[in-house]
Protein backbone atom coordinates (compact mmCIF):
# COMPACT_ATOMS: atom_id res chain seq x y z
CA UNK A 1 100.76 -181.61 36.85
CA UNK A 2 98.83 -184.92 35.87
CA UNK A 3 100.31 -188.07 34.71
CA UNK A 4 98.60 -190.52 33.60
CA UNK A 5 99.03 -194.19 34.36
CA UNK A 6 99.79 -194.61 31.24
CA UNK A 7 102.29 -192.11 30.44
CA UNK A 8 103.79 -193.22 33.69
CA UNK A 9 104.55 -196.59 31.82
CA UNK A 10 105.87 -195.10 28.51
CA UNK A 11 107.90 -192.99 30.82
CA UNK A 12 109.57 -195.44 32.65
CA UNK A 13 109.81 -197.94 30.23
CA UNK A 14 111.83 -195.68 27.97
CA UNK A 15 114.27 -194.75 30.38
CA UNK A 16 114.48 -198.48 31.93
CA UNK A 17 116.43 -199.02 28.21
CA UNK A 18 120.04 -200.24 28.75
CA UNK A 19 121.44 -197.46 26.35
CA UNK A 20 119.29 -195.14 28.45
CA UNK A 21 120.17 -195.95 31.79
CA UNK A 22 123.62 -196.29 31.08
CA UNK A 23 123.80 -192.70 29.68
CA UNK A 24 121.67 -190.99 32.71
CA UNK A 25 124.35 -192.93 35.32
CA UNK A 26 127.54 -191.09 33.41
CA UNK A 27 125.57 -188.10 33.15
CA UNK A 28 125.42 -188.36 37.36
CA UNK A 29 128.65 -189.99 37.68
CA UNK A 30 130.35 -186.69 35.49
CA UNK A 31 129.01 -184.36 37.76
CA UNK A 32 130.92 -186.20 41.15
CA UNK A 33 134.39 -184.06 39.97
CA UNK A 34 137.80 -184.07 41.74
CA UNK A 35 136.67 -180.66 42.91
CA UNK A 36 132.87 -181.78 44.12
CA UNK A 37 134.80 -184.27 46.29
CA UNK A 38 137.43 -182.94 48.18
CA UNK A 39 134.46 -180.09 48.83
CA UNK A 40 132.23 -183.03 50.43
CA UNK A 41 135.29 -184.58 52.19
CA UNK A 42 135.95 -180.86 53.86
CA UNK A 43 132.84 -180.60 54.69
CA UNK A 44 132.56 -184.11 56.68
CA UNK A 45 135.70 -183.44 58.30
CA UNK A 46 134.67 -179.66 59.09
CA UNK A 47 131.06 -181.01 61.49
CA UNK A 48 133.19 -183.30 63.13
CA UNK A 49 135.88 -180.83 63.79
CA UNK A 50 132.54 -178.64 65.02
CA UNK A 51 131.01 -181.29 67.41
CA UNK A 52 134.46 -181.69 69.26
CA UNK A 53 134.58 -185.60 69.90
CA UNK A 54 136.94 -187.96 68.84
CA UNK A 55 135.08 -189.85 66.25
CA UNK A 56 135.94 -191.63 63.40
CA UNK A 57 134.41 -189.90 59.74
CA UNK A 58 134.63 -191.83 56.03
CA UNK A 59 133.34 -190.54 53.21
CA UNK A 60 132.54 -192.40 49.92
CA UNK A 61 131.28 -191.70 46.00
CA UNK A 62 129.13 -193.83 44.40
CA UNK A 63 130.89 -195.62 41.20
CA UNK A 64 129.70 -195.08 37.75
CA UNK A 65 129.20 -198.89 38.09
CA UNK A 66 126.70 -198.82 41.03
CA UNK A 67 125.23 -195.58 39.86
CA UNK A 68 124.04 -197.67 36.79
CA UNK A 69 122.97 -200.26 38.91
CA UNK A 70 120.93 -198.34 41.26
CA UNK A 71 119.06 -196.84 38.42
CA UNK A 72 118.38 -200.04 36.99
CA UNK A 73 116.91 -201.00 40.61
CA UNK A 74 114.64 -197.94 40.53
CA UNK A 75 113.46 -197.72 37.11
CA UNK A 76 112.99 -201.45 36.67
CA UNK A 77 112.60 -203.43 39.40
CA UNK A 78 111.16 -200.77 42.09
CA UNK A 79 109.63 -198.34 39.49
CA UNK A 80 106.65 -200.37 39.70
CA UNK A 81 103.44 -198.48 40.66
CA UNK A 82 102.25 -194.78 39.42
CA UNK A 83 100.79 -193.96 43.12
CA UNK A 84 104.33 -195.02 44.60
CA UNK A 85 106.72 -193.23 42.52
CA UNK A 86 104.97 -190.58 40.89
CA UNK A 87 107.13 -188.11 42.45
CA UNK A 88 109.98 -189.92 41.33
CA UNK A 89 108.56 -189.01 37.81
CA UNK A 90 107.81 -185.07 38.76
CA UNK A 91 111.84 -185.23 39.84
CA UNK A 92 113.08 -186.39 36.83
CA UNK A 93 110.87 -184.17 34.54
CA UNK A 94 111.78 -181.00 36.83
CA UNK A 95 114.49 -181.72 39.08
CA UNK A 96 117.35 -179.88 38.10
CA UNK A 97 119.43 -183.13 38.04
CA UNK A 98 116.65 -184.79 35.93
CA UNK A 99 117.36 -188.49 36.62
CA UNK A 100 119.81 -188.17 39.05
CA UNK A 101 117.28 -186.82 41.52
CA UNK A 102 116.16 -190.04 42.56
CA UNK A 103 120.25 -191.17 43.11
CA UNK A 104 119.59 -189.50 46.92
CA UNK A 105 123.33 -190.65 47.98
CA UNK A 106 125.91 -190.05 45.15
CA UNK A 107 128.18 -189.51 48.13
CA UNK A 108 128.02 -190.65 51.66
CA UNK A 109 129.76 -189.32 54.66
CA UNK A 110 129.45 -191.58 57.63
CA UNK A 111 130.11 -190.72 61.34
CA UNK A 112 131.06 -193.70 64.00
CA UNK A 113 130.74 -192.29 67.59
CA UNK A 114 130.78 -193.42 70.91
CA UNK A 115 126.90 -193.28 72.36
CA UNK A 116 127.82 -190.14 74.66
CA UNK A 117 128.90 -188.29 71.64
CA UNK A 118 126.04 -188.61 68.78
CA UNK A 119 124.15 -185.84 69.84
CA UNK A 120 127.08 -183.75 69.87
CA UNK A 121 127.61 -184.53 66.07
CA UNK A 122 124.00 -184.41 65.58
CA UNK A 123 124.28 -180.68 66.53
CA UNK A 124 127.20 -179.91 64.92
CA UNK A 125 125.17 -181.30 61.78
CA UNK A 126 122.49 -179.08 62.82
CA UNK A 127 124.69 -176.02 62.99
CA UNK A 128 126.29 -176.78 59.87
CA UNK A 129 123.48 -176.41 58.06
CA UNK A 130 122.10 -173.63 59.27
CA UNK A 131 125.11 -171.88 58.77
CA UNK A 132 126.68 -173.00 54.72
CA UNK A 133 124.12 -172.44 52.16
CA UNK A 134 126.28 -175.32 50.69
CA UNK A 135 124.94 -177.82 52.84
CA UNK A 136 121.23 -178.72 53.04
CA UNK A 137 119.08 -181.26 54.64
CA UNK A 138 115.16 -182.41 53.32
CA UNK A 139 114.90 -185.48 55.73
CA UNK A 140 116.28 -186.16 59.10
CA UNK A 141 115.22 -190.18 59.81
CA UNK A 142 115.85 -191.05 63.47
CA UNK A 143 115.65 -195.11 62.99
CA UNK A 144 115.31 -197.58 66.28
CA UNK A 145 114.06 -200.87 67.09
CA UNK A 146 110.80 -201.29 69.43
CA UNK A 147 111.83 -200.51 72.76
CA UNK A 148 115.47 -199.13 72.02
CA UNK A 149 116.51 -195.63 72.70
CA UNK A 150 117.54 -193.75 69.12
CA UNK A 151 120.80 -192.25 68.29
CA UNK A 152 119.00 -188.42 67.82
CA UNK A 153 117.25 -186.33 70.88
CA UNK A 154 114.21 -185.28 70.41
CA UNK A 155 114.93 -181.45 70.69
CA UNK A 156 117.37 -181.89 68.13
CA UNK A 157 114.95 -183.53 65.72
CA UNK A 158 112.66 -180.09 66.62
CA UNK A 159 115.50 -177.74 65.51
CA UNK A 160 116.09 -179.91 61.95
CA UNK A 161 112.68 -179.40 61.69
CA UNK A 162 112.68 -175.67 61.68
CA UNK A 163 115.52 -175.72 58.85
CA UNK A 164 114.05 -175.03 55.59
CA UNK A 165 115.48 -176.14 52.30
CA UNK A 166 114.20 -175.98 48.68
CA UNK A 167 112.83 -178.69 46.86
CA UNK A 168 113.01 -180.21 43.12
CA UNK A 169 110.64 -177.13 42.15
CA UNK A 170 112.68 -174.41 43.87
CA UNK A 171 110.28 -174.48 46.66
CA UNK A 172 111.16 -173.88 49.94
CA UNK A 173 110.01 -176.87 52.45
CA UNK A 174 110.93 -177.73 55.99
CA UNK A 175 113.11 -180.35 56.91
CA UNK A 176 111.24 -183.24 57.73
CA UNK A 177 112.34 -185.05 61.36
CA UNK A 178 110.90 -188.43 61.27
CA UNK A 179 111.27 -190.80 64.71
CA UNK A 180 110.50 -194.11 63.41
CA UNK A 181 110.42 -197.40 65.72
CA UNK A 182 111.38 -200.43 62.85
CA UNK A 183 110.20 -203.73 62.96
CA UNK A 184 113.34 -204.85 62.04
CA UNK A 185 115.37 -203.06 64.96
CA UNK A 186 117.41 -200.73 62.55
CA UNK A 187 118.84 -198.00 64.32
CA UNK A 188 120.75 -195.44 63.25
CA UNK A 189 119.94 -192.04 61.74
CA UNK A 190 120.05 -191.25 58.15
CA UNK A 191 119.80 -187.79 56.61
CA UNK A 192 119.31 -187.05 53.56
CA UNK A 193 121.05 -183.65 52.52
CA UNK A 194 122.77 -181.68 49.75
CA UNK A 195 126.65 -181.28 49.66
CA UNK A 196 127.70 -178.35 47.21
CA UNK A 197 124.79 -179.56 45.29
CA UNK A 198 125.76 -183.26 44.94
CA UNK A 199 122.63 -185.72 46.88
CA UNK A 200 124.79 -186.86 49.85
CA UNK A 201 123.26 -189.53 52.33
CA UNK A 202 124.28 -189.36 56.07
CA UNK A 203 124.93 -191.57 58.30
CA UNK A 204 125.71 -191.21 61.95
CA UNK A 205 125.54 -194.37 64.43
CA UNK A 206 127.99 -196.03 66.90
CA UNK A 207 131.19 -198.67 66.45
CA UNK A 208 128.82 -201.75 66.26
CA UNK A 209 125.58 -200.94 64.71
CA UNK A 210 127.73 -199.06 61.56
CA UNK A 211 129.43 -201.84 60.56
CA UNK A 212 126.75 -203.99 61.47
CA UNK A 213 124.77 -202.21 58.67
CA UNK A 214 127.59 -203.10 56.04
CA UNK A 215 127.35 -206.81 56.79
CA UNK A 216 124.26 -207.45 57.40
CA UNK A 217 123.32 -206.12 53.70
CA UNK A 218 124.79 -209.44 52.32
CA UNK A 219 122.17 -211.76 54.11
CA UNK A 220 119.44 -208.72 53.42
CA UNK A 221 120.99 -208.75 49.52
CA UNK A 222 120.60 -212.79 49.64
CA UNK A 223 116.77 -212.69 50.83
CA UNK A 224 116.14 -210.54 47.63
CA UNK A 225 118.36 -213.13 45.15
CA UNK A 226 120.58 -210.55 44.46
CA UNK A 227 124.49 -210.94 43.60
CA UNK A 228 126.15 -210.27 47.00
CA UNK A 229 129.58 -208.61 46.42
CA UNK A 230 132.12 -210.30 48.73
CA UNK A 231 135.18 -208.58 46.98
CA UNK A 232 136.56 -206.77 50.33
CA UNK A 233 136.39 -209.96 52.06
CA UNK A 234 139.70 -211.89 53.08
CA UNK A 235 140.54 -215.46 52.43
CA UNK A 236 138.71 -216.61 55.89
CA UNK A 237 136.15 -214.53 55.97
CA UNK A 238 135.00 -215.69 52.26
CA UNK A 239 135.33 -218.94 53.77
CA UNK A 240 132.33 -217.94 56.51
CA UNK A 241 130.46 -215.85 54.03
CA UNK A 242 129.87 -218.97 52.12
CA UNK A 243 129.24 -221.33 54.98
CA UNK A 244 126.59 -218.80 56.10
CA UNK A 245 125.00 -218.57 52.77
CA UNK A 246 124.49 -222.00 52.56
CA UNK A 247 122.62 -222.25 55.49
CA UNK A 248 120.51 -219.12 54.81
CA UNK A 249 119.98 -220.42 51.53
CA UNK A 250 118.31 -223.42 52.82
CA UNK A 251 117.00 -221.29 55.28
CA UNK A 252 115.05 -219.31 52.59
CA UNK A 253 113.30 -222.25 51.37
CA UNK A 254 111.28 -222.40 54.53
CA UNK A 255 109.24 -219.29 54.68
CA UNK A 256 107.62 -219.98 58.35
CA UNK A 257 111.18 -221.01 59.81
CA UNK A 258 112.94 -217.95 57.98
CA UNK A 259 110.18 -215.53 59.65
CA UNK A 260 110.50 -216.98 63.57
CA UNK A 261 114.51 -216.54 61.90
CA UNK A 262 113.86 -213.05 61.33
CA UNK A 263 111.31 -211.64 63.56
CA UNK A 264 112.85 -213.58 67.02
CA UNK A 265 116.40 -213.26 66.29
CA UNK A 266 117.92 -211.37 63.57
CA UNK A 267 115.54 -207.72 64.82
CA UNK A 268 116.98 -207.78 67.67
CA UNK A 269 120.46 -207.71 66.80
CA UNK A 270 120.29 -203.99 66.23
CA UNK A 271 119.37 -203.12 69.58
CA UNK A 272 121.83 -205.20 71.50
CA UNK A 273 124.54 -203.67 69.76
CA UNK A 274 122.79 -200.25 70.70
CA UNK A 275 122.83 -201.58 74.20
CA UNK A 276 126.66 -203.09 74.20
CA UNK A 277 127.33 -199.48 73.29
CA UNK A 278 125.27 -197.64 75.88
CA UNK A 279 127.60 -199.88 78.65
CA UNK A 280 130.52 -199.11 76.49
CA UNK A 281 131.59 -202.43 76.26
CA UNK A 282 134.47 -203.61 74.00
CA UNK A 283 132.42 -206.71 72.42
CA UNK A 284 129.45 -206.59 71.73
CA UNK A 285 126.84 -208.71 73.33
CA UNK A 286 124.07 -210.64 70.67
CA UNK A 287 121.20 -212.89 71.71
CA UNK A 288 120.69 -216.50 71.98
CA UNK A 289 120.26 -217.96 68.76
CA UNK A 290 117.07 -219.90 69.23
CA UNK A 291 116.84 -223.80 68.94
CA UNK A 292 116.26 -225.26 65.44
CA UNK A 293 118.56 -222.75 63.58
CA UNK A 294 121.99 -224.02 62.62
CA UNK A 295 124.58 -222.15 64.49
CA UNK A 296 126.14 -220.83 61.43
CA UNK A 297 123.06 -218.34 61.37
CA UNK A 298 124.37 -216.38 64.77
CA UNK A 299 124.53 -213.01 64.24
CA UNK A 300 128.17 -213.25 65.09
CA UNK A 301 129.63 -214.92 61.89
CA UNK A 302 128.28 -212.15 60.25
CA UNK A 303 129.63 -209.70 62.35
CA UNK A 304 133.24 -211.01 61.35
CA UNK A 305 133.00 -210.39 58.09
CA UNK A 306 133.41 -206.50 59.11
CA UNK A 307 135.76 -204.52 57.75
């Protein structure tokens, strides 16, 4: 199907309408029932009862609330070019969620493991799917920093990418197994699957880099001048939050200092918590923060704002 440039901008400016947006997200929201729920939570619990390891497993629904807000995000401030997001457009025109195609992680079911046991839960994942047409996967993403070794195997990633699954057209695609090194160090795997037909985002990484991820969003959340929700912080940590984010702040206004901030510090925080968890050590183990940087900016006051 053609769409024209154009039509690409009528499209998206309609739905980019408050009234519109905020329709589409209850739309999504109403399909996440009671029901859907505990079905996604039994599954979760199910693959780790599969793999055999004592991990830990949480599982979370997007609010109507953030639903809204990630529209907003895609239809307005990321819904910007007609070569990037064209198939955004084809998904909403034929998906059989309309807009709630490009929601890819109404729910989320996380796995925290100890090193020696990912690829145990990575199979179990594996098996899982092959086995419970109730449970698909499109995209297996197998994240590390340069020079780190990733969460997933590489035989693994092979088998994912002989599962087949059917797309927005009813079209049936192989799972795609992407092994991406990331400039800045993220590792973890993400996959993005189907859970009795709600779009469920997986996550499966170790007991520092997953909570890691959570807290390092509010500095990543900061660098785009967004709102950074510090409601499930206590009284103290608040009290570093804001300390930090002063000091980032100013940090921000110098674009060559924030960049030596970023590309010799903060990317490789990811992989020495990889590595603190390869030794199985009870801290974890960051860099030196270099010289110049206020020592606020470690990597370690944000890791105390986990929770």
């Amino acid at each position: 199907m053609v769409i024209r440039p154009t039509m690409f901008d009528a499209f998206v400016n309609s739905l980019s309408k408050p009234h519109t947006v905020k329709r589409a997200a209850k739309k999504i929201a109403a399909e996440l029932t009671k029901e859907k729920q505990q079905q996604i939570e039994t599954t979760a619990h199910q693959i780790l009862k599969e793999a055999g390891v004592n991990a830990d497993v949480s599982v979370r629904f997007k609010s109507l609330d953030s639903t809204e807000k990630k529209l907003v995000r895609y239809l307005k401030e990321n819904f910007d070019t007609y070569e990037n997001k064209r198939d955004d457009v084809l998904a909403i025109i034929f998906g059989k969620k309309g807009v709630g195609e490009i929601v890819g992680d109404s729910a989320g079911i996380r796995y925290t493991a100890a090193d020696s046991d990912i690829d145990k839960i990575m199979r179990a994942i594996y098996n899982h799917t092959k086995k419970n047409p109730n449970f698909s996967v499109s995209t297996v993403e197998n994240y590390h920093g340069k020079g780190i070794k990733p969460y997933a195997q590489q035989d693994v990633c092979d088998d994912f990418a002989q599962l087949i699954f059917k797309d927005i057209f009813g079209k049936k695609r192989n799972t795609i197994a992407v092994d991406a090194e990331k400039k800045t160090g993220y590792t973890r795997v993400n996959i993005n699957s189907k859970t009795h037909d709600i779009n469920t985002e997986v996550q499966v990484g170790g007991k520092f880099t997953n909570p890691w991820g959570d807290v390092e969003h509010y500095r990543y959340d900061m660098s785009l001048g967004k709102n950074v929700d510090t409601s499930k912080l206590n009284e103290e940590q608040l009290k570093l939050f804001n300390e930090y984010a002063k000091e980032y702040k100013k940090l921000l206004q110098k674009p060559n200092a924030h960049k030596k901030y970023m590309q010799e510090y903060m990317s490789k925080i990811w992989g020495a918590l990889k590595k603190s968890e390869e030794k199985n050590l009870a801290s974890p183990v960051f860099p030196e923060l270099p010289e110049g940087f206020a020592p606020i900016l470690k990597a370690e006051t944000l890791f105390k704002l986990a929770h």
